[in-house]
N, C-alpha and C. Protein backbone atom coordinates (compact mmCIF):
# COMPACT_ATOMS: atom_id res chain seq x y z
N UNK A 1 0.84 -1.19 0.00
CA UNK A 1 0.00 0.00 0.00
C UNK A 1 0.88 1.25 0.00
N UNK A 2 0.67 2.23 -0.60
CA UNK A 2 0.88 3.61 -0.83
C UNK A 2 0.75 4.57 0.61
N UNK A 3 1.84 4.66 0.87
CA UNK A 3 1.54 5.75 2.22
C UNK A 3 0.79 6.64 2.66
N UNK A 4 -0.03 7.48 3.40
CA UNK A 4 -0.55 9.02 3.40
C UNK A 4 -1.57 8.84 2.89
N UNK A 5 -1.85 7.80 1.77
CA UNK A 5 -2.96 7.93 0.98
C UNK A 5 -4.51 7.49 1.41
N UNK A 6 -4.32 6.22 2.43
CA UNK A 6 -5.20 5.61 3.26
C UNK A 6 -5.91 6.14 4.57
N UNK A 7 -7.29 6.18 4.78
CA UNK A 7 -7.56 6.45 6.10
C UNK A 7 -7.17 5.93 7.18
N UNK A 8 -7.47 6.45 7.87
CA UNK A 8 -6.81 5.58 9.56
C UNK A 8 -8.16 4.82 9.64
N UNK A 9 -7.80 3.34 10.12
CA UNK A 9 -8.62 2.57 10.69
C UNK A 9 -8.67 2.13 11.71
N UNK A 10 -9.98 2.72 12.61
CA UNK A 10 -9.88 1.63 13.63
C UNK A 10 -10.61 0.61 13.70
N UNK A 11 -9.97 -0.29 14.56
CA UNK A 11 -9.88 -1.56 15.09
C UNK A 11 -11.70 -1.73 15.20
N UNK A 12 -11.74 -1.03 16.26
CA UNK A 12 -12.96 -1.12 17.74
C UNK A 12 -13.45 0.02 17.37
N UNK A 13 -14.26 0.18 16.77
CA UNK A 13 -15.02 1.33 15.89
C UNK A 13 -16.30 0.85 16.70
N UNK A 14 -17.27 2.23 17.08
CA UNK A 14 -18.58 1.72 17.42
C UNK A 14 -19.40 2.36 16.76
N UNK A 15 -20.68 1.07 16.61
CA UNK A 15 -21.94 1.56 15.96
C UNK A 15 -22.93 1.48 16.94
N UNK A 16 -23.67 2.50 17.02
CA UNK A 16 -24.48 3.08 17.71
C UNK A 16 -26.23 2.75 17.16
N UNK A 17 -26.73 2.19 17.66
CA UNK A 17 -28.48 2.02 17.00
C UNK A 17 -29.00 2.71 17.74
N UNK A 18 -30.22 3.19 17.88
CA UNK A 18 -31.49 4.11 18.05
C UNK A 18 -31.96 3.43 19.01
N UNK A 19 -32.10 1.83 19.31
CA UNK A 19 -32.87 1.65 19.64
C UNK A 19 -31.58 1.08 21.42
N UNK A 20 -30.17 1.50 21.23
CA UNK A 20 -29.62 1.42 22.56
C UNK A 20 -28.21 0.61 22.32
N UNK A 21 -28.85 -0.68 21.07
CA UNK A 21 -27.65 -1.31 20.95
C UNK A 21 -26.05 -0.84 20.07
N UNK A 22 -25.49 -1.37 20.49
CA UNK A 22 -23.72 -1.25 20.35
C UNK A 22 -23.09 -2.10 19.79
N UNK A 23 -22.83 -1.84 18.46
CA UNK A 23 -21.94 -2.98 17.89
C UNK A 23 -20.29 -2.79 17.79
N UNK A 24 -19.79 -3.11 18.06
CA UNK A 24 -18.44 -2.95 17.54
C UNK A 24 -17.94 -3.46 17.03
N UNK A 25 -17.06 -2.88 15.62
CA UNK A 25 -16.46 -3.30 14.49
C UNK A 25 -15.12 -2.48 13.59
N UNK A 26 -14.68 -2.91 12.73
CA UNK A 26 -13.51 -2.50 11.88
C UNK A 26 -14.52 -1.37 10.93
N UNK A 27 -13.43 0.02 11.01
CA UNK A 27 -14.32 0.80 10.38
C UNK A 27 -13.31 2.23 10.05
N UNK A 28 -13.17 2.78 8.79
CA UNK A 28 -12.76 3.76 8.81
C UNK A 28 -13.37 5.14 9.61
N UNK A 29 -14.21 4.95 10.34
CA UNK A 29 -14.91 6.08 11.32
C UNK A 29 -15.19 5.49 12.63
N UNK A 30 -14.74 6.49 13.13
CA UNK A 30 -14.44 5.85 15.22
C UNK A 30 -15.70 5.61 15.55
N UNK A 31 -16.61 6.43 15.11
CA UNK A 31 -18.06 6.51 15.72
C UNK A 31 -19.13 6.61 14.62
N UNK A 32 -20.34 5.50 14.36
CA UNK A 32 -21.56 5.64 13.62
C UNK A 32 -23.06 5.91 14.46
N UNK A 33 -23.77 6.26 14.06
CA UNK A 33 -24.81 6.27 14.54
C UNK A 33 -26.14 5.50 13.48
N UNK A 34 -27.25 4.66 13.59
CA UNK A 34 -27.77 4.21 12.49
C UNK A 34 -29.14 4.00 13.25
N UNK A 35 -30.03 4.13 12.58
CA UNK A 35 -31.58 4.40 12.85
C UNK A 35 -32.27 2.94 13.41
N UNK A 36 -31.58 1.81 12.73
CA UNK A 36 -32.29 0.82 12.15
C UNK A 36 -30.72 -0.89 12.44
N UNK A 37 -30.78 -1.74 13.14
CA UNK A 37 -30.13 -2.77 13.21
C UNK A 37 -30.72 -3.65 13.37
N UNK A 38 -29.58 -4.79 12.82
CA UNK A 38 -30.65 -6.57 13.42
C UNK A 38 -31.11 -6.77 14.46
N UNK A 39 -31.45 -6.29 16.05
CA UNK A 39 -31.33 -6.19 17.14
C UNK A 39 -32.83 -5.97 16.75
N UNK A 40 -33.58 -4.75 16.32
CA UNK A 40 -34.37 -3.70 16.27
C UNK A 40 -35.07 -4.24 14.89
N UNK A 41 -34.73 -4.33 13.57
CA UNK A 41 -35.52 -4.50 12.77
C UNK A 41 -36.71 -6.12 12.28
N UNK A 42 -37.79 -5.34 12.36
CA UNK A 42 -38.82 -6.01 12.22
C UNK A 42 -38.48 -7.61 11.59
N UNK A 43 -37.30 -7.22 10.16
CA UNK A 43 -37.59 -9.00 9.46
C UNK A 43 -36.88 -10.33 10.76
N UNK A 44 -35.96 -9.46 11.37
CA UNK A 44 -34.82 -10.14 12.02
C UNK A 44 -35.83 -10.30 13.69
N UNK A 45 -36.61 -9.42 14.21
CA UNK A 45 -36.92 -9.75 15.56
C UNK A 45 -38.52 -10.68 15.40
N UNK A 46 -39.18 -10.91 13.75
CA UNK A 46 -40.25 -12.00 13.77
C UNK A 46 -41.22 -11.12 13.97
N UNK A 47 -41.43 -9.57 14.65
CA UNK A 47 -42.41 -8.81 14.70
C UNK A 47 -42.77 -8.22 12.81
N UNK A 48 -42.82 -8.47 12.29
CA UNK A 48 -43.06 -8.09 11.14
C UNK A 48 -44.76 -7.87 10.64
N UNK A 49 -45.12 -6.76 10.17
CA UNK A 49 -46.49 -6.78 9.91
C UNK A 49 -47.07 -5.83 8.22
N UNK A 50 -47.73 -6.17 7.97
CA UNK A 50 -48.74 -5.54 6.82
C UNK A 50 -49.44 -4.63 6.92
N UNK A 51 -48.89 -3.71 6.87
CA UNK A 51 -49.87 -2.40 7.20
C UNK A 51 -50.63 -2.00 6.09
N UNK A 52 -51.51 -1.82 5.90
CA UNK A 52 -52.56 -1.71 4.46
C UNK A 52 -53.80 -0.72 5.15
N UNK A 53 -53.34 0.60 5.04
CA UNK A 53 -54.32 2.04 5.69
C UNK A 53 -55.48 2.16 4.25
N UNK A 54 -54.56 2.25 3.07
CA UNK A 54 -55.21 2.58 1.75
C UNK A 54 -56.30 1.51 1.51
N UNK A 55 -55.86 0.39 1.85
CA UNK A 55 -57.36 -0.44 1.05
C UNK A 55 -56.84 -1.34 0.05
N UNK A 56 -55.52 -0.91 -0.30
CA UNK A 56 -54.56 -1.33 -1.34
C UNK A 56 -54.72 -3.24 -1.93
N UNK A 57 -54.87 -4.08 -0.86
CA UNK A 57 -54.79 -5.10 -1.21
C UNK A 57 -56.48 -5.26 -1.67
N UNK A 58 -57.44 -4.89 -0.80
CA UNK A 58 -58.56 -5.29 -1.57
C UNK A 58 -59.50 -4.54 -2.89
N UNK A 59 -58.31 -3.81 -2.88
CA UNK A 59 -58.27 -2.89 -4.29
C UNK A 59 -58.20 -3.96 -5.52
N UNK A 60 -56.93 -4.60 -5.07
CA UNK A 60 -56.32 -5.55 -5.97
C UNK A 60 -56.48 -6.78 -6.09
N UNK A 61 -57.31 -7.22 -4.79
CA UNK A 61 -58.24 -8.53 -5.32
C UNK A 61 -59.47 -8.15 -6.38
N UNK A 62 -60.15 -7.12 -5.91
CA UNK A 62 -61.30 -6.66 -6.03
C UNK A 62 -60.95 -6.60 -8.15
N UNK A 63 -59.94 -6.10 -8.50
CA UNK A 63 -59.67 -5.76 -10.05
C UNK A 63 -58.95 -7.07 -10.46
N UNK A 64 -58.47 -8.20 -9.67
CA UNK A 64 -57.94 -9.51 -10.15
C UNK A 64 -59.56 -10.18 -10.60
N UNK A 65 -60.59 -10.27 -9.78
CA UNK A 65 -61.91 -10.79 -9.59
C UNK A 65 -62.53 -10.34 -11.05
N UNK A 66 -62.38 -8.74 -11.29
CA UNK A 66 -62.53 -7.79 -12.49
C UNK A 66 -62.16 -8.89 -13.52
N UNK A 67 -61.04 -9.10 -14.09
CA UNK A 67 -60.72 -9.90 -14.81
C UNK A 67 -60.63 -11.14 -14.88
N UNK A 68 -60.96 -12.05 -13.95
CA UNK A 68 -60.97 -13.55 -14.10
C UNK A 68 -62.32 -13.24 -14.94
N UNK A 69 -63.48 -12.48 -14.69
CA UNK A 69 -64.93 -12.71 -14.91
C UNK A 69 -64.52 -11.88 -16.31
């Protein structure tokens, strides 16, 4: 590698989640902050849900039904 040219890396870099947790990792920045981690997000904690305010899905049965007939 080329001298001067590279960032400094640290080692023990921390990432910071929203929701409390702390990861630590290899990272050209000492400190992250991030909204959203596996700890916290819905696909990874099994809380996962369908939110449908618009009507959206029985919109789209309703115009599948349209066309079978």
């Amino acid at each position: 590698m080329k001298k001067d040219i590279h960032p400094k890396y640290f080692a023990d870099a921390v990432i910071k989640c929203a929701c409390g947790n702390e990861i630590k990792a290899g990272s050209t920045r000492e400190k992250t902050e991030v909204e959203i981690c596996g700890a916290c997000h819905p696909f990874f904690t099994g809380k996962k849900k369908v939110i449908d305010t618009a009507g959206r899905v029985e919109k789209f049965k309703q115009r599948m039904a349209k066309a079978k007939a």
